[in-house]
Protein backbone atom coordinates (compact mmCIF):
# COMPACT_ATOMS: atom_id res chain seq x y z
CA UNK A 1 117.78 97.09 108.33
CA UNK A 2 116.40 96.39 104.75
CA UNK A 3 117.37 97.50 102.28
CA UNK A 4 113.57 98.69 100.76
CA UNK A 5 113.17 99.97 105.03
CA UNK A 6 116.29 102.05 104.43
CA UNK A 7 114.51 103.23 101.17
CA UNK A 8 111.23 104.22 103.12
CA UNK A 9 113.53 105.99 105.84
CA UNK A 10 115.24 107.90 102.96
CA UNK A 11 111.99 109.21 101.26
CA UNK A 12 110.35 109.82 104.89
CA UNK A 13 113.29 112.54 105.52
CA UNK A 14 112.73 113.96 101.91
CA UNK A 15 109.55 114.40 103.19
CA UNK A 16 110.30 115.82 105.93
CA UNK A 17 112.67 118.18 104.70
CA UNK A 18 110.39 119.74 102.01
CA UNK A 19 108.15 120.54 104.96
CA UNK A 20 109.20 124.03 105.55
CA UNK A 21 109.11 124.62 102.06
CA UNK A 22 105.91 123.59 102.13
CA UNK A 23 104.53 125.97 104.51
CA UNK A 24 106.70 128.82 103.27
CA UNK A 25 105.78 128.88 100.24
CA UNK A 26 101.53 128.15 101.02
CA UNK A 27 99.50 130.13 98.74
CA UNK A 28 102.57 131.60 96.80
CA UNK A 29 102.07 132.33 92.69
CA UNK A 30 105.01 130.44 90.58
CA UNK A 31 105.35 130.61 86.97
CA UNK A 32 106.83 128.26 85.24
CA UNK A 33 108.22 128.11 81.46
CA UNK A 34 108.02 124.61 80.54
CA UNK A 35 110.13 124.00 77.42
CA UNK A 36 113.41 121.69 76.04
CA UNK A 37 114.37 118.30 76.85
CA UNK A 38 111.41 118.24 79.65
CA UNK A 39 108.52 118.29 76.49
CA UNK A 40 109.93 115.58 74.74
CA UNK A 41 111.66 113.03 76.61
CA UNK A 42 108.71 110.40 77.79
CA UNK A 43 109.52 109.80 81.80
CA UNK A 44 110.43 113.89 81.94
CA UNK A 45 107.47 115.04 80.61
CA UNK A 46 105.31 112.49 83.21
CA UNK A 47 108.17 113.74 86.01
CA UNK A 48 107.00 117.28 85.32
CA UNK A 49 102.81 116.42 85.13
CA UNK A 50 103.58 114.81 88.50
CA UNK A 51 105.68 117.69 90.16
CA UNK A 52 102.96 120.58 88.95
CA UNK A 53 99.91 118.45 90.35
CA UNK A 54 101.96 117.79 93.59
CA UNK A 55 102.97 121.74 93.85
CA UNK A 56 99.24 122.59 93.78
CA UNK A 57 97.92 119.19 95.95
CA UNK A 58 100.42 120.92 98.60
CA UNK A 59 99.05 124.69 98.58
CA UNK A 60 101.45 126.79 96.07
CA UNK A 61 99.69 127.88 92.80
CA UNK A 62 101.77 126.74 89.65
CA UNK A 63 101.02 128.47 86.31
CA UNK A 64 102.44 126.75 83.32
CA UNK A 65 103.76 128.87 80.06
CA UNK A 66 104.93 126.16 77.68
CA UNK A 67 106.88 127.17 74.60
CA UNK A 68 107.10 124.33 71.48
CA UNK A 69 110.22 125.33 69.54
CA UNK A 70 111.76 121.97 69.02
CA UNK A 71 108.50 120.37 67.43
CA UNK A 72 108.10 123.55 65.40
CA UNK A 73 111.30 123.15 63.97
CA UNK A 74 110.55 119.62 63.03
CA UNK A 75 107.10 120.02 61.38
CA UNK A 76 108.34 123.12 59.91
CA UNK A 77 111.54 121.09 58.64
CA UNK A 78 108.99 118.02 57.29
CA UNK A 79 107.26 120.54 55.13
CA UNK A 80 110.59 122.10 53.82
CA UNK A 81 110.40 125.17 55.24
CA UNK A 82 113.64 126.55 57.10
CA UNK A 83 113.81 127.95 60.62
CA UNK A 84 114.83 131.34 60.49
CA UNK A 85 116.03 133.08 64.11
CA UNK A 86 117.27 136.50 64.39
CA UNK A 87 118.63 137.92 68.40
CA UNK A 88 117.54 134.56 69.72
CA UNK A 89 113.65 135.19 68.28
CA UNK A 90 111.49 133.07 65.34
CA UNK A 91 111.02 135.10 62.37
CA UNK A 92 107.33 134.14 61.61
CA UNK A 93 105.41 134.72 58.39
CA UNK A 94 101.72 133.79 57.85
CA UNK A 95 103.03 129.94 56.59
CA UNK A 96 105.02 129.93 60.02
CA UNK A 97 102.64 131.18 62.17
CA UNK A 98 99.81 128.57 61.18
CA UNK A 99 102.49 125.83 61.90
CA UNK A 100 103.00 127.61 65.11
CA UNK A 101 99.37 127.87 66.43
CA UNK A 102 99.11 124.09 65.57
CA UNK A 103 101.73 122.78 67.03
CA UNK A 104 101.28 124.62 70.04
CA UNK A 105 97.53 123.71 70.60
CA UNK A 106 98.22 119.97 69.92
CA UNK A 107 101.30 120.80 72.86
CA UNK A 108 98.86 122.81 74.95
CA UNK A 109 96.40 119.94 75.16
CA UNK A 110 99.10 117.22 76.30
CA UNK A 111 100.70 119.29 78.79
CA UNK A 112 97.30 119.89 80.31
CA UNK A 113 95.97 115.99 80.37
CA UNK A 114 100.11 115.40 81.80
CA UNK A 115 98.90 117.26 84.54
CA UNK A 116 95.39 115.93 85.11
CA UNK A 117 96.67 112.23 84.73
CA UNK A 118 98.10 113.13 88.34
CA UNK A 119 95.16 114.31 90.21
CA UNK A 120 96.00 118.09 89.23
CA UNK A 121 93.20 120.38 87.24
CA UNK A 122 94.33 121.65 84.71
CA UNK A 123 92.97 124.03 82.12
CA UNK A 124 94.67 124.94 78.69
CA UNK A 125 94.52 128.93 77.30
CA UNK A 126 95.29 130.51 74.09
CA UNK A 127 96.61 134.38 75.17
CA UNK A 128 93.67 135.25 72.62
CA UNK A 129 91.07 133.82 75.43
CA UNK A 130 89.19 136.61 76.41
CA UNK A 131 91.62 138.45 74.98
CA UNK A 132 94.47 138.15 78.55
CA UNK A 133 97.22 138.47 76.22
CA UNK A 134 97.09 142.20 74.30
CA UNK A 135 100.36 142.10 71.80
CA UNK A 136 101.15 144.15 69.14
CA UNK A 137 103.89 143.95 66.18
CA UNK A 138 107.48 143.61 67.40
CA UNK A 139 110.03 145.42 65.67
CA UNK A 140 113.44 145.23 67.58
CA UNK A 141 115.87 148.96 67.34
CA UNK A 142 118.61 148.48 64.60
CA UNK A 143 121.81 146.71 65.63
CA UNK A 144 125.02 148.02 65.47
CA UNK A 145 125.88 148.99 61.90
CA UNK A 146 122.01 148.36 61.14
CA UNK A 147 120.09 151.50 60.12
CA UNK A 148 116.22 149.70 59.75
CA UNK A 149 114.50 148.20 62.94
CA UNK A 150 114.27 144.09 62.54
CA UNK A 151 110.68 143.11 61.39
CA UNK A 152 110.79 139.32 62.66
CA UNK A 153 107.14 139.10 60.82
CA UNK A 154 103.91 138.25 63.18
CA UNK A 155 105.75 138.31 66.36
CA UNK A 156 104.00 140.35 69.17
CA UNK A 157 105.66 142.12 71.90
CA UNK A 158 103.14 141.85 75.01
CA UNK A 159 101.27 145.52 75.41
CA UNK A 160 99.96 144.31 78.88
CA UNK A 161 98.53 140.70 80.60
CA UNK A 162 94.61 141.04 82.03
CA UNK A 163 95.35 138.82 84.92
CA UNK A 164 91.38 138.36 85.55
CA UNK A 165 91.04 134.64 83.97
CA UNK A 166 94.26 133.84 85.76
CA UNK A 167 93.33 134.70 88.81
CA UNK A 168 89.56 133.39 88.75
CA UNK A 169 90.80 130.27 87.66
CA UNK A 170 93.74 129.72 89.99
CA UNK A 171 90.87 131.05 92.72
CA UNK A 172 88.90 127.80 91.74
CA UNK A 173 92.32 125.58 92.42
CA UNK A 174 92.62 124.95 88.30
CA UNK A 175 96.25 125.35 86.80
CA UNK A 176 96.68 127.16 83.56
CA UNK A 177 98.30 125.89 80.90
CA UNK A 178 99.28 129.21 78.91
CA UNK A 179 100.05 128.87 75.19
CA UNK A 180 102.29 132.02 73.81
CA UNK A 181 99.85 133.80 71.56
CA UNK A 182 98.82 137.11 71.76
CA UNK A 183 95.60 139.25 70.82
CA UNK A 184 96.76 142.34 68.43
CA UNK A 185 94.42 145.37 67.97
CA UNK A 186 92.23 143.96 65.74
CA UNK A 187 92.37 140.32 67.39
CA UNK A 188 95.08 139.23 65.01
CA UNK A 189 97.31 136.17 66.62
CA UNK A 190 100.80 136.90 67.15
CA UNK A 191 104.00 134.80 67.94
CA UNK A 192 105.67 135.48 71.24
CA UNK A 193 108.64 134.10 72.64
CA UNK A 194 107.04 131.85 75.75
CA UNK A 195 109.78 133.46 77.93
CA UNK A 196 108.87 136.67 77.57
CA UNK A 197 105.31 135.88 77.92
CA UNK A 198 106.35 133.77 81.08
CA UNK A 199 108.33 136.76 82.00
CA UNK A 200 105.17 139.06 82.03
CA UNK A 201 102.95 136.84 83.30
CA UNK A 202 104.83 136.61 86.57
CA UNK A 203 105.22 140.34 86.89
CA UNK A 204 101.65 140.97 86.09
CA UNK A 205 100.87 138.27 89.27
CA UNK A 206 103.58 139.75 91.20
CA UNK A 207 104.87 136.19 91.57
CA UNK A 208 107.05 134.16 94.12
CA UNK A 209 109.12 132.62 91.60
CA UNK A 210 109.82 132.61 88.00
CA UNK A 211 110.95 129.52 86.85
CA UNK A 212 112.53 128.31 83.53
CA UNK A 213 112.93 124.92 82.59
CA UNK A 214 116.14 124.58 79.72
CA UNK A 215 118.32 122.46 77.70
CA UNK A 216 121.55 123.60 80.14
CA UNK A 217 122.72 122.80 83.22
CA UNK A 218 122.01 127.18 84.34
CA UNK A 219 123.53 130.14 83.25
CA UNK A 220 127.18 129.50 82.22
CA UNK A 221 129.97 131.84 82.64
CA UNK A 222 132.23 132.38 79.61
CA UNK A 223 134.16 128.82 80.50
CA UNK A 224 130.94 126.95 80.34
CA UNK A 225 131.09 126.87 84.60
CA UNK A 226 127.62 126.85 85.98
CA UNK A 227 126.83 129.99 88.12
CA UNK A 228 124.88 128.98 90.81
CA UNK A 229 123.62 132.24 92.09
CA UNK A 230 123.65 135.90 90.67
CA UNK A 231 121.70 139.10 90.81
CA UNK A 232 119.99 141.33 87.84
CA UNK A 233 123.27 143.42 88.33
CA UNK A 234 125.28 140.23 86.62
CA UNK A 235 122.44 139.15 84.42
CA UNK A 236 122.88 142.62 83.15
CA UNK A 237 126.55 142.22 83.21
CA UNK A 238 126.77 139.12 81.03
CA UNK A 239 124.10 140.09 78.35
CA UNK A 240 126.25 143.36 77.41
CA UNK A 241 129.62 141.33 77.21
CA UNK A 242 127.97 138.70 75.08
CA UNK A 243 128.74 135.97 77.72
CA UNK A 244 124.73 134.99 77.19
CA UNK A 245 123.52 134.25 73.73
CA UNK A 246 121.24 132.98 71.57
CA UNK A 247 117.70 131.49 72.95
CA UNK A 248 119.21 132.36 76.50
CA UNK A 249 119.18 136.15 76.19
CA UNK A 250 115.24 136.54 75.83
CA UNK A 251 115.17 134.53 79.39
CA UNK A 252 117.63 137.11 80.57
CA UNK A 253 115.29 139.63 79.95
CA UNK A 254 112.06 138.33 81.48
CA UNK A 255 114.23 137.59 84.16
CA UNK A 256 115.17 141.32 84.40
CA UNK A 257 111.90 142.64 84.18
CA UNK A 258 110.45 140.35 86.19
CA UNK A 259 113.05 141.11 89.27
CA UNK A 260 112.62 144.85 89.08
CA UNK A 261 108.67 144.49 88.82
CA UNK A 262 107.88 142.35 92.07
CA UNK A 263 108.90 138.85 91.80
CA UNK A 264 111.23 137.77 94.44
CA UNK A 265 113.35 135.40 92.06
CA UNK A 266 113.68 133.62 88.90
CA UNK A 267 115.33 130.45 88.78
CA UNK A 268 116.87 128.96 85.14
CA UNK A 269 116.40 124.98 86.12
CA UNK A 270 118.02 121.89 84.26
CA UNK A 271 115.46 120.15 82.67
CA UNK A 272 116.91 117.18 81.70
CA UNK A 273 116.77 116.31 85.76
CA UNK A 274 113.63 114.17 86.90
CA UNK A 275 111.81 116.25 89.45
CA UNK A 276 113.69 119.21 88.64
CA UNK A 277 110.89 121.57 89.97
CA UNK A 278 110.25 119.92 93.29
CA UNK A 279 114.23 119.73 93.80
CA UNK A 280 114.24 123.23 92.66
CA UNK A 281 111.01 124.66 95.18
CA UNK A 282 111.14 121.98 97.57
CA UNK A 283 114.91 121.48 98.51
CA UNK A 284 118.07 123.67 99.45
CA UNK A 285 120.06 122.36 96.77
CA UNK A 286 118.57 123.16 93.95
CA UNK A 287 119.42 122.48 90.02
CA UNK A 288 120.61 125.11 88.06
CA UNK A 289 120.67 129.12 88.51
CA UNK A 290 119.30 131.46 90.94
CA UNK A 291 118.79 134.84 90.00
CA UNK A 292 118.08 137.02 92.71
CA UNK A 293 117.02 140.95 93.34
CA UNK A 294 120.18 143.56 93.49
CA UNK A 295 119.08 143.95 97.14
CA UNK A 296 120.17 140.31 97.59
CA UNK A 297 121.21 140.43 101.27
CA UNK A 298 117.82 141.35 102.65
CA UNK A 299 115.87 138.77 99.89
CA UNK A 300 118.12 136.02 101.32
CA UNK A 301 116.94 137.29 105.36
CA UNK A 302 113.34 137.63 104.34
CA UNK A 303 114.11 134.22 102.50
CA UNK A 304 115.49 132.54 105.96
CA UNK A 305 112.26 133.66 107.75
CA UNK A 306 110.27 132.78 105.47
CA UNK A 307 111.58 128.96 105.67
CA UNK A 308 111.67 129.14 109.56
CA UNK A 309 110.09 126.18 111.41
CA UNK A 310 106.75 126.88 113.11
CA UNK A 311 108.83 127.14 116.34
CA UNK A 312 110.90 129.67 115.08
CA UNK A 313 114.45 128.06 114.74
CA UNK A 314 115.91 128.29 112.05
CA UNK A 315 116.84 125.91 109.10
């Protein structure tokens, strides 16, 4: 046999395989938070257009939440103005945030023609659209040997998500492209960290999956070893001994509240892979961390039947 036949045989059983995903997952709600490596690296970000358009050509409904830290930094760092980051969050004044909203709606607009350049629609929303996204000032409690909460400036924490537009538009087969603004009180924009946002938006929509696209291979123990699988008991666990840090502690929460609010599990995926979502939905191999519900042992059964072959044996 040829070698290019042997290459056809190969992506037939890929095809193949991905079938029961396929139909398990039909009409299922996944979030994803699009950010790192994945947004800048040319044949990643065209791998990821491709594998949101294919999610929704095959029946699941992708929502995108895309963050824009990296190219903040950078503009921010052209006009001399330093990056400041306090518990893993921007500190924003008014000078940041306008660098913010622009960067972000240049990002928001790429993302969305990424999508639409293969065969997906896609539609691009500000949190201040119709006002989906009600925030108001953040101030995070005092930290140990603090006695004032942290003011990180015109950073929202998310009051609640009107999933309306969301759902009208998803409805109508579009896939939105969410930018992390808020609407405060008195329609003010406010900064807020796209994972959280991601986080909310998935428990608002009761969700399949959450997914999270990084710069690291998953959550790492304290020897840098990749942990495949844990629950929201561990994720708990390894936030209190300071085993996760950093920019990976405010995905450790949305992954928390989105587990004990309805979504059946959040997945922290290596973005610097090609196709990382479809290996991530589509295969049983997966690449990077599963975090699943405390009740893990009945997910993974409901899980198993939910991937059974239309005859009824099972994987």
């Amino acid at each position: 046999m040829s070698t290019s036949l042997i290459s056809l045989a190969q992506k037939a059983q890929i095809l193949a395989d991905a079938l029961p995903y396929i139909r398990g997952f039909h009409g299922k709600t996944f979030v994803i938070k699009y950010g790192g490596n994945a947004m800048t690296d040319p044949a990643l970000k065209a791998a990821f257009g491709g594998d949101i358009a294919l999610l929704r050509l095959v029946g699941m409904n992708p929502i995108v939440v895309h963050g824009g830290g990296p190219q903040i930094n950078e503009l921010l760092q052209t006009m001399g103005v330093k990056a400041v980051f306090r518990r893993g969050m921007r500190v924003t004044d008014e000078k940041t945030m306008n660098v913010v909203e622009m960067v972000l709606g240049e990002l928001n607009q790429e993302i969305v023609g990424l999508i639409n350049q293969h065969g997906g629609k896609a539609v691009g929303l500000n949190g201040q659209d119709g006002h989906f996204i009600h925030a108001r000032k953040m101030l995070l409690p005092p930290a140990e040997g603090e006695v004032e909460p942290l003011d990180l400036g015109l950073v929202g924490e998310i009051e609640r998500i009107d999933a309306d537009l969301i759902n009208i538009l998803s409805d109508k087969g579009y896939i939105p492209v969410v930018m992390p603004i808020g609407a405060g009180p008195a329609g003010e924009a406010f900064n807020i960290n796209a994972d959280l946002v991601a986080g909310k938006l998935a428990e608002t929509l009761r969700a399949e999956k959450l997914l999270m696209l990084t710069n690291t291979p998953g959550v790492l123990d304290r020897t840098g070893r990749l942990l495949n699988s844990i629950t929201a008991a561990d994720v708990e666990r390894l936030s209190l001994d300071g085993t996760v840090q950093g920019g990976m502690l405010p995905k450790m929460d949305a992954a928390l509240h989105a587990l004990r609010h309805g979504v059946r599990s959040v997945h922290v995926v290596d973005g610097r892979v090609p196709n990382a979502l479809l290996l991530e939905v589509l295969t049983s191999e997966g690449v990077g961390t599963t975090i699943l519900p405390d009740d893990a042992p009945q997910f993974l059964a409901d899980s198993r039947r939910y991937l059974e072959p239309a005859g009824g044996d099972t994987l």
